[in-house]
C-alpha atoms as a PDB file:
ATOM      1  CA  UNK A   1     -10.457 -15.459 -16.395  1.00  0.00           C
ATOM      2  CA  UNK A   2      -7.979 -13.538 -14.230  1.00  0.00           C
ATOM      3  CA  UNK A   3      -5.044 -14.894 -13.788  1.00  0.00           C
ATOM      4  CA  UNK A   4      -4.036 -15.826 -10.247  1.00  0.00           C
ATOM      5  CA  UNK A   5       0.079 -16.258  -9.362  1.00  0.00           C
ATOM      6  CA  UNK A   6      -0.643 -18.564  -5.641  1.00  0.00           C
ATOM      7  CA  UNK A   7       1.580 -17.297  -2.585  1.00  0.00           C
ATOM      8  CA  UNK A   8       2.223 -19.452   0.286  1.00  0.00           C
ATOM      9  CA  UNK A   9       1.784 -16.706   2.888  1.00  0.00           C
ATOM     10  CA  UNK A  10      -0.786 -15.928   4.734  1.00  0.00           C
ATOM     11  CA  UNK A  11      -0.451 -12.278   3.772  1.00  0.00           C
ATOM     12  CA  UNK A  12       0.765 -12.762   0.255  1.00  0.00           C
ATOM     13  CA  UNK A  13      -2.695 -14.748  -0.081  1.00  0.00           C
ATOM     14  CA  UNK A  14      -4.644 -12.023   1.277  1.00  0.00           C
ATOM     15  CA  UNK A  15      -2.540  -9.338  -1.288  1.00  0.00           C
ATOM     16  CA  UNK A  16      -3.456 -11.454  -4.460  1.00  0.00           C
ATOM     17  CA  UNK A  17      -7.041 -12.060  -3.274  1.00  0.00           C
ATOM     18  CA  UNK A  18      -8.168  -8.185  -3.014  1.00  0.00           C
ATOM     19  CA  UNK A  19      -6.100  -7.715  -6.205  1.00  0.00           C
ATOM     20  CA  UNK A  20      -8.626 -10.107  -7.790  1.00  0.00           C
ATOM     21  CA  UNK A  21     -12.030  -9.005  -6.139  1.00  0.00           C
ATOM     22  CA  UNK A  22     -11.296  -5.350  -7.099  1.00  0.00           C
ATOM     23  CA  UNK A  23     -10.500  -7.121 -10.712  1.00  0.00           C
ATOM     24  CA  UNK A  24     -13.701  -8.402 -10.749  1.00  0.00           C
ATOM     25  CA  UNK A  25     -15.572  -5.290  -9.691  1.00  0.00           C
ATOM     26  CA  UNK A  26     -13.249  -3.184 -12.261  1.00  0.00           C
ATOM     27  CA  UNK A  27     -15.283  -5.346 -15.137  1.00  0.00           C
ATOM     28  CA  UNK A  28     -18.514  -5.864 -13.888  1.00  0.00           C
ATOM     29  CA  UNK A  29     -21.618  -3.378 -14.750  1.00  0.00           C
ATOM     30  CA  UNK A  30     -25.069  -3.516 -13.291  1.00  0.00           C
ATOM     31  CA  UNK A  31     -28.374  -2.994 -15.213  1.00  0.00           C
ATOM     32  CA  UNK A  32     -27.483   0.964 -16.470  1.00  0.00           C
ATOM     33  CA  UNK A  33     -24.437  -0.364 -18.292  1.00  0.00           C
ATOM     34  CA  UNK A  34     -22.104   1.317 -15.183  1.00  0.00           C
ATOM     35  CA  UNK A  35     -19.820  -0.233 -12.646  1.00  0.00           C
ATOM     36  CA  UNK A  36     -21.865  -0.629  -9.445  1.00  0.00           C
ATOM     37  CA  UNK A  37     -20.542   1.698  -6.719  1.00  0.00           C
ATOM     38  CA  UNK A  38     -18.942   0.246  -3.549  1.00  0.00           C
ATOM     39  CA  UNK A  39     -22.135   1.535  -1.393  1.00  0.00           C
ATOM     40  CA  UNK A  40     -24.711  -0.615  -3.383  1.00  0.00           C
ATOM     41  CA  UNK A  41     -22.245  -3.917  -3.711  1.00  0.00           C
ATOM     42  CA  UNK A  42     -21.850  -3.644  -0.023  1.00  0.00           C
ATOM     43  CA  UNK A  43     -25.551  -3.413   0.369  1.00  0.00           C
ATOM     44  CA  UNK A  44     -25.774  -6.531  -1.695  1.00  0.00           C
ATOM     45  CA  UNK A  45     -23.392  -9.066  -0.456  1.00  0.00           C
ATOM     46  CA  UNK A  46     -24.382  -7.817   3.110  1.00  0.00           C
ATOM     47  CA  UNK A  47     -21.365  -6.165   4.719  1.00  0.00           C
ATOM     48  CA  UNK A  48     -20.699  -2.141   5.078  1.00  0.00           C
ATOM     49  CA  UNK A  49     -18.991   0.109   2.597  1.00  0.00           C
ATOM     50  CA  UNK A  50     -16.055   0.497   5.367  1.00  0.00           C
ATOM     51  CA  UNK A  51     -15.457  -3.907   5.127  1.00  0.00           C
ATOM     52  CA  UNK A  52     -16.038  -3.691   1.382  1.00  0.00           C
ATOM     53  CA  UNK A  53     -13.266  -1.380   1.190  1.00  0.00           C
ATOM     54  CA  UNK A  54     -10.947  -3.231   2.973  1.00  0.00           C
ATOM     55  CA  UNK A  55     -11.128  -6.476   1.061  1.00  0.00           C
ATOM     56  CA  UNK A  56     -10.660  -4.747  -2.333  1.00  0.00           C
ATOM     57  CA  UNK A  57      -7.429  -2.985  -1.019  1.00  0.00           C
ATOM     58  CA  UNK A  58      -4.218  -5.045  -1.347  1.00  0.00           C
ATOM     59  CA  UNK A  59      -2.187  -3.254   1.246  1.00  0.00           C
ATOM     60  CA  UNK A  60      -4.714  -4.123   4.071  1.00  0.00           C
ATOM     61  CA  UNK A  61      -3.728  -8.509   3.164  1.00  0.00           C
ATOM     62  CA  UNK A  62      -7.701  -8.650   2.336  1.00  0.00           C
ATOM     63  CA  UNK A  63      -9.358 -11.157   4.987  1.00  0.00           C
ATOM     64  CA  UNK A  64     -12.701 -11.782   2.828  1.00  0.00           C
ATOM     65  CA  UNK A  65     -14.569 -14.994   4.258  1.00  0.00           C
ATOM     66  CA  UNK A  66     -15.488 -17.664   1.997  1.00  0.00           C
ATOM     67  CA  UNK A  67     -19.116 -16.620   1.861  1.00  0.00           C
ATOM     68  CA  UNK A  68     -18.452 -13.237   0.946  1.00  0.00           C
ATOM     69  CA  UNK A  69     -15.949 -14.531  -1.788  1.00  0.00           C
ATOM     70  CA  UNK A  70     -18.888 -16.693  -3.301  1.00  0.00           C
ATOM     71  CA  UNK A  71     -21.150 -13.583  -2.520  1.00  0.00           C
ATOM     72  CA  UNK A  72     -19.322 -11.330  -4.743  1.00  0.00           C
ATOM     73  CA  UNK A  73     -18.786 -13.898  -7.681  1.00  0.00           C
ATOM     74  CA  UNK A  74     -22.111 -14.194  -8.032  1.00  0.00           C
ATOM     75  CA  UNK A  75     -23.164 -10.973  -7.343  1.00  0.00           C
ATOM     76  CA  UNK A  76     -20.258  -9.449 -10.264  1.00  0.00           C
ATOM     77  CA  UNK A  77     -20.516 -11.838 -12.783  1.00  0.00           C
ATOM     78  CA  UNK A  78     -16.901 -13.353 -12.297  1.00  0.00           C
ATOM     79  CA  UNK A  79     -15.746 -15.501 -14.729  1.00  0.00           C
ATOM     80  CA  UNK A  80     -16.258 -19.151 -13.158  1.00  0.00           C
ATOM     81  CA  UNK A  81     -12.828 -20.366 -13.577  1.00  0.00           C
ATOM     82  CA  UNK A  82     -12.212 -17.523 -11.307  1.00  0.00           C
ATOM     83  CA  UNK A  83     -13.831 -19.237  -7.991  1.00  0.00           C
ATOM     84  CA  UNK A  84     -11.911 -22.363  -7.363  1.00  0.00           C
ATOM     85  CA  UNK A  85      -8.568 -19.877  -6.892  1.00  0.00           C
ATOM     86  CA  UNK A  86     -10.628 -17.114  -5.008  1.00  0.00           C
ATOM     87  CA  UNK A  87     -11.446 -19.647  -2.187  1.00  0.00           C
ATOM     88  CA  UNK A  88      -7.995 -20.923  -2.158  1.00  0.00           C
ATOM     89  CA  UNK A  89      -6.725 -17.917  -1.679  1.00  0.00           C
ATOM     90  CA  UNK A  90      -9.541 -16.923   1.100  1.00  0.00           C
ATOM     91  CA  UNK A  91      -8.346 -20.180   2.832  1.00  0.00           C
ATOM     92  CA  UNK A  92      -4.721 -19.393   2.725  1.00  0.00           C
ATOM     93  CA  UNK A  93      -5.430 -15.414   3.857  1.00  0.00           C
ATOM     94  CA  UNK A  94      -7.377 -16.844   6.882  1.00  0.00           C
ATOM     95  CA  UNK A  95      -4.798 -18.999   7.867  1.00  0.00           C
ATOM     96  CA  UNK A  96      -5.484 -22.352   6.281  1.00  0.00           C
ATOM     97  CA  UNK A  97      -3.623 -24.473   4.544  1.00  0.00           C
ATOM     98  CA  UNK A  98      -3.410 -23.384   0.319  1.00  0.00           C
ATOM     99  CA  UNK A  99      -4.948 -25.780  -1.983  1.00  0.00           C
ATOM    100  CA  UNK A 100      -2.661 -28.000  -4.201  1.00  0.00           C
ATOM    101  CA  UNK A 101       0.729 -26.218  -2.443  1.00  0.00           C
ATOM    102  CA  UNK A 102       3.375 -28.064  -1.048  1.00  0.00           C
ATOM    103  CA  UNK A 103       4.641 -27.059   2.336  1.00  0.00           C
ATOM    104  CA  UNK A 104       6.446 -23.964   2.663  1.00  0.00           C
ATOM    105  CA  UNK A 105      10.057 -24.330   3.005  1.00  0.00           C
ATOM    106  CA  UNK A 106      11.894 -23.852   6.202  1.00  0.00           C
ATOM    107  CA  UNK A 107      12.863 -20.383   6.805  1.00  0.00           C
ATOM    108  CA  UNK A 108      16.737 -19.544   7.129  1.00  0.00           C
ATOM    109  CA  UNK A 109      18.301 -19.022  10.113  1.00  0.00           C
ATOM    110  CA  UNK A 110      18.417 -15.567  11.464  1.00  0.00           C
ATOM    111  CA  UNK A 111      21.568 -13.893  11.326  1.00  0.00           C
ATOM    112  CA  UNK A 112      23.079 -13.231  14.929  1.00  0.00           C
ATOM    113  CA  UNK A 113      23.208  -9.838  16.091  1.00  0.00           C
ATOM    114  CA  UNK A 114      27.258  -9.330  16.881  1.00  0.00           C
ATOM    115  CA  UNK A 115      27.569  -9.654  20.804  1.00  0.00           C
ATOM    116  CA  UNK A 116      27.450  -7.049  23.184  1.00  0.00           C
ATOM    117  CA  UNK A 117      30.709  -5.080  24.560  1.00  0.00           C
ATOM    118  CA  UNK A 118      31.828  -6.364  27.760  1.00  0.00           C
ATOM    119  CA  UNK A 119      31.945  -3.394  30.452  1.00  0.00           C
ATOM    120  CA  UNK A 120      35.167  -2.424  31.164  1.00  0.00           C
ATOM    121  CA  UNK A 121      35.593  -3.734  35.069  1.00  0.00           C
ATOM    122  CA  UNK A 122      37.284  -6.320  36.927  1.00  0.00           C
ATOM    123  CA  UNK A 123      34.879  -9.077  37.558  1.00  0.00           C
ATOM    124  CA  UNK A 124      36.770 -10.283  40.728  1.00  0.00           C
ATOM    125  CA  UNK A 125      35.610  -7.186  42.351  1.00  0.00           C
ATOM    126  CA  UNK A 126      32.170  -7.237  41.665  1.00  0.00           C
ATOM    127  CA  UNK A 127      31.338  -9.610  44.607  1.00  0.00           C
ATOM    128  CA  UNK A 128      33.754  -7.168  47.296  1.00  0.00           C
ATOM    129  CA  UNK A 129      31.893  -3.818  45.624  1.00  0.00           C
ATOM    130  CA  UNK A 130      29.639  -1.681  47.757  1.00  0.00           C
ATOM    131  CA  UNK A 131      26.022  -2.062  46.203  1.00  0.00           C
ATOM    132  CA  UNK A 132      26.469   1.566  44.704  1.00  0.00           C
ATOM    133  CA  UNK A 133      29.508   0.261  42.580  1.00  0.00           C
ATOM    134  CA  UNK A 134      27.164  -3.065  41.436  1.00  0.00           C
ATOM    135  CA  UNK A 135      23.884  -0.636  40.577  1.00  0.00           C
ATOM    136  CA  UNK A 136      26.411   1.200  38.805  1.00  0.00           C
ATOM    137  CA  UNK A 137      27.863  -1.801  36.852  1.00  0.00           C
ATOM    138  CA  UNK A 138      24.438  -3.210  36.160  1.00  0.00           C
ATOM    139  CA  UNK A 139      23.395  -0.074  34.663  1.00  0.00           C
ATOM    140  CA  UNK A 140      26.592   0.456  32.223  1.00  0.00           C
ATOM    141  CA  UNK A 141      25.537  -3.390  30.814  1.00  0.00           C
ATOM    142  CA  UNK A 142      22.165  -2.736  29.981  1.00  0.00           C
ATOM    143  CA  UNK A 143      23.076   0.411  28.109  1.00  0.00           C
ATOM    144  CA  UNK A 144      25.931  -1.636  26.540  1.00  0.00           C
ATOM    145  CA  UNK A 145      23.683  -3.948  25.520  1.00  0.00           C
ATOM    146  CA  UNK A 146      21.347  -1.663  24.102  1.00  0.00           C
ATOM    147  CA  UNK A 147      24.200   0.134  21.965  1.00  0.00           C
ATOM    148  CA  UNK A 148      24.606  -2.991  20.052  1.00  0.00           C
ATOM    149  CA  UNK A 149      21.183  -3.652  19.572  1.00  0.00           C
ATOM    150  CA  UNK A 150      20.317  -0.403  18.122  1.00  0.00           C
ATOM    151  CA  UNK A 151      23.771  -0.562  15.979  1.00  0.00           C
ATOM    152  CA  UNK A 152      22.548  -4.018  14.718  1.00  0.00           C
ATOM    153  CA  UNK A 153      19.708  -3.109  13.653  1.00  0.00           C
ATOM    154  CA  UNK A 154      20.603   0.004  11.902  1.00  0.00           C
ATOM    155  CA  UNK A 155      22.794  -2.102   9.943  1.00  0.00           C
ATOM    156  CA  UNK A 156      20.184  -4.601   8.907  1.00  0.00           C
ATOM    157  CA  UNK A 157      18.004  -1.697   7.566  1.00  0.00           C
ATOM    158  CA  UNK A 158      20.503  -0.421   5.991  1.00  0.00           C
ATOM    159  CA  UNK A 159      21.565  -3.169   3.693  1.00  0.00           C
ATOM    160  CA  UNK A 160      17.768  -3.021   2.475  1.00  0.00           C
ATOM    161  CA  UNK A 161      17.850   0.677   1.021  1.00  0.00           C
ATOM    162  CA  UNK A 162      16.647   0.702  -2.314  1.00  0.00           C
ATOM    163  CA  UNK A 163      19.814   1.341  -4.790  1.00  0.00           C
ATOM    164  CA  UNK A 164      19.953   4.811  -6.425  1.00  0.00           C
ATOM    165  CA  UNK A 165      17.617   5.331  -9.531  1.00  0.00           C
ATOM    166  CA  UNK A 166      16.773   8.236 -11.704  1.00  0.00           C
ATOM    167  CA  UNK A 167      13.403   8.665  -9.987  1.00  0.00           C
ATOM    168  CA  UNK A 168      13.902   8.002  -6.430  1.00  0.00           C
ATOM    169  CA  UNK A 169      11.993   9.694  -3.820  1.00  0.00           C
ATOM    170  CA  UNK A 170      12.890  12.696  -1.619  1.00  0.00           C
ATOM    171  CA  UNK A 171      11.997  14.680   1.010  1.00  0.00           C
ATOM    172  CA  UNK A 172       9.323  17.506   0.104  1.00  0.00           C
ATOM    173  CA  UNK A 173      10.383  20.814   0.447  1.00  0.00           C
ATOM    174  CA  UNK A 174      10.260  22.549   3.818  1.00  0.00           C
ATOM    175  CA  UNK A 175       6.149  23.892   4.854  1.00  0.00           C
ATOM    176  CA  UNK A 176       2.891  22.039   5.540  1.00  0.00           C
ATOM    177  CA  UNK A 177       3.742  18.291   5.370  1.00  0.00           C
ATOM    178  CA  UNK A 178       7.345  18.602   4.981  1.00  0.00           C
ATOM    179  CA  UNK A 179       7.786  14.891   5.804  1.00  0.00           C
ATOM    180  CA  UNK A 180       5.791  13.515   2.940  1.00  0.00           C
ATOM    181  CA  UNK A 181       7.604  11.638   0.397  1.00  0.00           C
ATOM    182  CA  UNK A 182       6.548  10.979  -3.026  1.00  0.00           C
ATOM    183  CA  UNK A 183       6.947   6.849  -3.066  1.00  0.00           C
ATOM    184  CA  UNK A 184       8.851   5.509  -5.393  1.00  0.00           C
ATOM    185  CA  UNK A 185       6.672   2.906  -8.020  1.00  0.00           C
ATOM    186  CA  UNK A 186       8.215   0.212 -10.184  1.00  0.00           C
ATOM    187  CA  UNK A 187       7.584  -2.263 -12.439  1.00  0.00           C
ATOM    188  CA  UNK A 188       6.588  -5.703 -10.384  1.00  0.00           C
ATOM    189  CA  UNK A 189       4.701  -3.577  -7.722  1.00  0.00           C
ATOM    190  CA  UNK A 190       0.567  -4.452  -6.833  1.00  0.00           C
ATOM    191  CA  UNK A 191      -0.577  -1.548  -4.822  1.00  0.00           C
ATOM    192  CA  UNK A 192      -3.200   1.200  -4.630  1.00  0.00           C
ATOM    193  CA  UNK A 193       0.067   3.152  -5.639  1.00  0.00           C
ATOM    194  CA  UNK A 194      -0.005   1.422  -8.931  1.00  0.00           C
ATOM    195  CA  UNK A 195      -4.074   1.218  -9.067  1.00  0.00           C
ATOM    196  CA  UNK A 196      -3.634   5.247  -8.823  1.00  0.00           C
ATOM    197  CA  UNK A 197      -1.030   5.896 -11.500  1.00  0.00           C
ATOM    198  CA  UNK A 198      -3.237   3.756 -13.941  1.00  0.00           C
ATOM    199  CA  UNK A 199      -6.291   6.138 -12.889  1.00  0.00           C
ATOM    200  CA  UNK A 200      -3.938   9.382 -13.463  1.00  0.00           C
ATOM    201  CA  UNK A 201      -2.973   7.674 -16.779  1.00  0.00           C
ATOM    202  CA  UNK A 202      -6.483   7.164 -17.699  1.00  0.00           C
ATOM    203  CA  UNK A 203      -7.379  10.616 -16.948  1.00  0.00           C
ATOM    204  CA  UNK A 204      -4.621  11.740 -19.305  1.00  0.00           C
ATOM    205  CA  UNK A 205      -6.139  10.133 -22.191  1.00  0.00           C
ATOM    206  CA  UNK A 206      -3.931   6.656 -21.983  1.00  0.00           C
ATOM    207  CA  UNK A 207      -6.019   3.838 -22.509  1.00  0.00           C
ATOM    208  CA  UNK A 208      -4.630   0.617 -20.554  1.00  0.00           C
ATOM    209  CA  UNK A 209      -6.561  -1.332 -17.722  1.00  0.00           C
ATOM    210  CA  UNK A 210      -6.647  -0.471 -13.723  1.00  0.00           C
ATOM    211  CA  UNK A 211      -5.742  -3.670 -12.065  1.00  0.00           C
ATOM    212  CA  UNK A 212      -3.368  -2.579  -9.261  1.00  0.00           C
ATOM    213  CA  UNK A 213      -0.564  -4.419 -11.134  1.00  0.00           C
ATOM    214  CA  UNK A 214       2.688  -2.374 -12.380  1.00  0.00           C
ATOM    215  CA  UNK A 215       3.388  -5.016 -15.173  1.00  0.00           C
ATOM    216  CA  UNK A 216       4.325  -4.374 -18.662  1.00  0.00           C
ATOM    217  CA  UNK A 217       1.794  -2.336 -19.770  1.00  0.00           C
ATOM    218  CA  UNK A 218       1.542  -0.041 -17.008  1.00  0.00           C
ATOM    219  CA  UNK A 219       5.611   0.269 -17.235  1.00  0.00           C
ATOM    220  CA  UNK A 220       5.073   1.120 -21.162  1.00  0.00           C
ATOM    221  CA  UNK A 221       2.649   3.653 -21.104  1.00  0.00           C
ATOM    222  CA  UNK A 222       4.905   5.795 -18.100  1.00  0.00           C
ATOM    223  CA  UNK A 223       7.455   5.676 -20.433  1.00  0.00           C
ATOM    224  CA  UNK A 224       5.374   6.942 -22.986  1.00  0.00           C
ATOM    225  CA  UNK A 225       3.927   9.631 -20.434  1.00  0.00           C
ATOM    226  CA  UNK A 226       7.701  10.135 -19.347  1.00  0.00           C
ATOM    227  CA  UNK A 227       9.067  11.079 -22.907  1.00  0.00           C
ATOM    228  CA  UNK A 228       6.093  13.540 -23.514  1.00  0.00           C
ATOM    229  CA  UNK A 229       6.931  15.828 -20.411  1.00  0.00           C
ATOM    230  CA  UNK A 230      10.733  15.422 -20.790  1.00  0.00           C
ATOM    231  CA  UNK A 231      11.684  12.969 -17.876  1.00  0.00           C
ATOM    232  CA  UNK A 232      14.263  10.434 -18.200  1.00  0.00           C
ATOM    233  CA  UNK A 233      11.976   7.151 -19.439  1.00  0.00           C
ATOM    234  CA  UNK A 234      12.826   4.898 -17.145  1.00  0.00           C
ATOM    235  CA  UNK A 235       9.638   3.442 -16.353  1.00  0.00           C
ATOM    236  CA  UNK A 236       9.572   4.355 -12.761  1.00  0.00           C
ATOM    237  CA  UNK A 237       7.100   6.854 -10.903  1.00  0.00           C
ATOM    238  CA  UNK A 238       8.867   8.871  -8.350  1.00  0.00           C
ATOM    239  CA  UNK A 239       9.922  12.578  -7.257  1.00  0.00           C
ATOM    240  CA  UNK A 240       9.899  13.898 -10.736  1.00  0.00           C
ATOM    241  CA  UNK A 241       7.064  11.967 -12.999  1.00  0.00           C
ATOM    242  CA  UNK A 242       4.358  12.339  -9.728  1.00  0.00           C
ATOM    243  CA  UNK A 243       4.355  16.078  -9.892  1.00  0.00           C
ATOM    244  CA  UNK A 244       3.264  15.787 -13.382  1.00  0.00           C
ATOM    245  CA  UNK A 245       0.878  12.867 -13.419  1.00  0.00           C
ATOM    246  CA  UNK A 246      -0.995  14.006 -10.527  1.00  0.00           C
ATOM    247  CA  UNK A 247      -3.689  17.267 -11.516  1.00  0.00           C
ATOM    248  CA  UNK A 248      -5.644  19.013  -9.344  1.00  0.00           C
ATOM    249  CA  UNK A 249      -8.922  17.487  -8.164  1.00  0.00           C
ATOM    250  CA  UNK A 250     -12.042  19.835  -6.583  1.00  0.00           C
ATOM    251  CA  UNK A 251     -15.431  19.505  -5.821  1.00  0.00           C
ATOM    252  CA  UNK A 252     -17.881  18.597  -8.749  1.00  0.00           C
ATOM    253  CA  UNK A 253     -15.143  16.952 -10.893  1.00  0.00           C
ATOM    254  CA  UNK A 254     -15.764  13.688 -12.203  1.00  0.00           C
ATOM    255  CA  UNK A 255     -13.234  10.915 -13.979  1.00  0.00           C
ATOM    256  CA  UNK A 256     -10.972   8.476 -12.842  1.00  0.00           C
ATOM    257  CA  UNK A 257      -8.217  11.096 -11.127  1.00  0.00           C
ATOM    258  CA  UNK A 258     -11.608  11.445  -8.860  1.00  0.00           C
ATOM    259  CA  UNK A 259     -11.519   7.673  -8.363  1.00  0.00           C
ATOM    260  CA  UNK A 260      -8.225   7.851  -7.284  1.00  0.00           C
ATOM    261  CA  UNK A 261      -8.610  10.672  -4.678  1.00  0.00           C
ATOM    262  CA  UNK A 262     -11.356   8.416  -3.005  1.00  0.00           C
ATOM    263  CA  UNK A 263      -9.117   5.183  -3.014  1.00  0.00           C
ATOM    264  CA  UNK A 264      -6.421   6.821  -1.531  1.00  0.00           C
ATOM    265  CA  UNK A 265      -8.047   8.331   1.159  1.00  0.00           C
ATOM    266  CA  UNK A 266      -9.736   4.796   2.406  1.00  0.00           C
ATOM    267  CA  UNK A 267      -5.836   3.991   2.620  1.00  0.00           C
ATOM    268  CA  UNK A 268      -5.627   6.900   4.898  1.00  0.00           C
ATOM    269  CA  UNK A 269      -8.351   6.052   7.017  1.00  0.00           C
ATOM    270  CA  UNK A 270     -11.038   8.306   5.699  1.00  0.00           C
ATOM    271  CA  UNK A 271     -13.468   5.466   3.650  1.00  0.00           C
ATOM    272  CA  UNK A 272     -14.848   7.413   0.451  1.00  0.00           C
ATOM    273  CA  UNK A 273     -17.064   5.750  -1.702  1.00  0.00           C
ATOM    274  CA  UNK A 274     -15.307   5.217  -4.910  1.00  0.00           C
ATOM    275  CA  UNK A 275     -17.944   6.737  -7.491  1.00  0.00           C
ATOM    276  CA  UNK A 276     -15.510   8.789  -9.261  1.00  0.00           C
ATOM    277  CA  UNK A 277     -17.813  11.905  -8.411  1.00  0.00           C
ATOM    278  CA  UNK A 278     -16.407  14.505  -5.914  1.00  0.00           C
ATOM    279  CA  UNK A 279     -19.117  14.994  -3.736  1.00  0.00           C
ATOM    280  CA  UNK A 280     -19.961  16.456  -0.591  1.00  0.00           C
ATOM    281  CA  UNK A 281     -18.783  13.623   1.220  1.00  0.00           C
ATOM    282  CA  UNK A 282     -15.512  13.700  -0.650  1.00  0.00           C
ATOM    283  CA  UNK A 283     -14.911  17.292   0.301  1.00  0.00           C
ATOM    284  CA  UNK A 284     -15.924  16.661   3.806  1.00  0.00           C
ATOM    285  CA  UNK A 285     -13.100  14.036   3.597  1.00  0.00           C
ATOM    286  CA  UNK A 286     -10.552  15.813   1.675  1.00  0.00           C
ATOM    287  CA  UNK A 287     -11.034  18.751   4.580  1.00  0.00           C
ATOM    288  CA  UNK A 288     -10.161  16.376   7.118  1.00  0.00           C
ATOM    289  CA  UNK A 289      -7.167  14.773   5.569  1.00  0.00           C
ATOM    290  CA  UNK A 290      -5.213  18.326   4.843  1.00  0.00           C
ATOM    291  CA  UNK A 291      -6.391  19.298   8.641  1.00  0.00           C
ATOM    292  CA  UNK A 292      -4.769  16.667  10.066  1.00  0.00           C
ATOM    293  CA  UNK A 293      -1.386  16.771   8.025  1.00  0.00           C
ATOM    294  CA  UNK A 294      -1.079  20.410   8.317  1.00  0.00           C
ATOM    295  CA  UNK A 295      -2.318  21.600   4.982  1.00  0.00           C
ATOM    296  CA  UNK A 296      -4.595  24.406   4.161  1.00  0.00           C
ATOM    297  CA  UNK A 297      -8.116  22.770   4.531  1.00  0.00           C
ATOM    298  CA  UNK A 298      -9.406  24.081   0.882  1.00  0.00           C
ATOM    299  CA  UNK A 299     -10.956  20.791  -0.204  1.00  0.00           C
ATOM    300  CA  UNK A 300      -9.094  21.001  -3.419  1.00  0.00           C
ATOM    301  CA  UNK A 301      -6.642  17.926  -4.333  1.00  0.00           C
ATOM    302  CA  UNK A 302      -3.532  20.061  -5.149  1.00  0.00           C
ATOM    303  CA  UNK A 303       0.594  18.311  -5.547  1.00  0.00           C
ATOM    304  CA  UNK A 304       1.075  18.969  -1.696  1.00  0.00           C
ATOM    305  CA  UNK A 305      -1.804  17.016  -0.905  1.00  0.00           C
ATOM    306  CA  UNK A 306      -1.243  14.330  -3.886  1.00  0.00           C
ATOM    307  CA  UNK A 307       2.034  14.022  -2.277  1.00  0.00           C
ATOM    308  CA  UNK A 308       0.279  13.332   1.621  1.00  0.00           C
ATOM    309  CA  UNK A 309      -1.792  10.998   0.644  1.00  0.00           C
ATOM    310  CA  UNK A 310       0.033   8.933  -1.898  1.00  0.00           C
ATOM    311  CA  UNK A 311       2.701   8.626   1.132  1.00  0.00           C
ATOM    312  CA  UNK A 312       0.118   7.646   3.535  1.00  0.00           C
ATOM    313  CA  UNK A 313      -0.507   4.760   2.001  1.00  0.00           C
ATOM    314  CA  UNK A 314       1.080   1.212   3.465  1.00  0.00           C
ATOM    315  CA  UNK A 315       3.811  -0.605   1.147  1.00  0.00           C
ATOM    316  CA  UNK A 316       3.456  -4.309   0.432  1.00  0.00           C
END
């Protein structure tokens, strides 16, 4: 049975939901002995490879109907425990209420935004001004008002920066895709992010279990990988352990760094099936991804692209 934390939100619901459907497709096999692809599920449970996608990807909130929730269960082999909690959270995702949860607690009051500077004229002569001196006056409140906005919220994002760590990420350096950012991965997070460090783990010979969850394990065994390439061992993925987890990838290469090529470019918009083979469809897609951020269009998975698409890929 996997074990299923509830969340009150609608899109918290939806997070923990395709973190459990892609569990249960992680451990099921079909008649060879091999994890079905996505294309065949898809076929089975009656939706496209495009909607499968989407459900078992935690940064899209997955929206997967009750039906298709029972669909899959059946269709997998999910434990049966597993069911009761899958619908629940289906419910909640869709907007419904959550099963056994008390009502959500009302939501503090939002801070003020500090009040706008008052324009710096007499407002006895406002009614005796021509209309050019009124256009004039309406025009220097608006952009007063606007100043404070914007300074508002600049503060507010501002007090959310992450704090300082020993892997934090950075701008690339200048060239094709100077904008990308390797993202910055730590213990507590459930992403694709985390679902393709454990694949880039795997592929290094780390046995441990790809579940989209940065928990203990997952934090243990980049400490481990951390100590063997001499980086600080903090347990944290960011501008200096990604260039060395991350190996090239081309066409005809096989394993679970493959998987993880294909996952990440469904979160770019670019659905792959996730076979773990680099086919011709995967080149085809590869291609298009470096074309459109700027990048030589080789077809090869090299750091600069690693680095594009792990930043293209939304944050819980």
């Amino acid at each position: 049975m996997v074990e299923v934390r509830p969340d009150r939100t609608a899109s918290g619901a939806g997070r923990e939901l395709a973190l459990l459907l892609r569990a249960w497709w992680e451990a099921a096999t079909d008649e060879s002995g091999r994890k079905p692809t996505q294309e065949s599920l898809a076929r089975r449970v009656g939706v496209n490879q495009t909607t499968l996608s989407r459900y078992f990807n935690p940064a899209h909130a997955s929206n997967a109907p009750k039906d298709i929730v029972r669909a899959l269960h059946a269709t997998l082999g999910a434990p049966p425990d597993d069911l009761p909690a899958a619908l629940a959270l289906a419910e909640t995702a869709a907007g419904g209420p959550a099963q056994s949860e008390p009502p959500p607690s009302p939501a503090a009051p939002a801070q003020p935004l500090p009040p706008a500077p008052e324009p710096n004229f007499p407002p006895d002569s406002l009614p005796d001004s021509p209309k050019p001196l009124r256009s004039l006056w309406r025009t220097a409140l608006v952009a007063a008002v606007t100043t404070s906005i914007a300074l508002a919220s600049w503060a507010l994002l501002a007090d959310r920066r992450p704090p300082a760590t020993h892997d934090r990420p950075v701008a690339a350096a200048r060239g094709p895709a100077a904008t990308a950012r390797w993202p910055l991965v730590r213990l507590g997070e459930k992403s694709s992010l985390t679902w393709t460090i454990q694949r880039l783990l795997q592929a290094d010979g780390r046995r441990l279990k790809a579940d989209g969850i940065f928990g203990p394990e997952t934090r243990r065994h980049v400490i481990a990988f951390q100590r063997t390439r001499g980086l600080q061992p903090d347990g944290k993925v960011g501008e200096r352990t990604w260039p060395m987890l991350v190996r090239p990838v081309a066409s005809g290469a096989t394993g679970p760094e493959v998987e993880a090529v294909q996952d990440l470019l469904g979160q770019a918009g670019l659905p792959a099936d996730i076979t773990g083979v680099y086919t011709a469809g995967t080149l085809r897609a590869v291609s298009d991804f470096q074309t459109r951020r700027g990048l030589p269009a080789t077809g090869t998975v090299d750091t600069p692209t690693w680095r594009a698409l792990t930043a293209s890929v939304p944050r819980p």
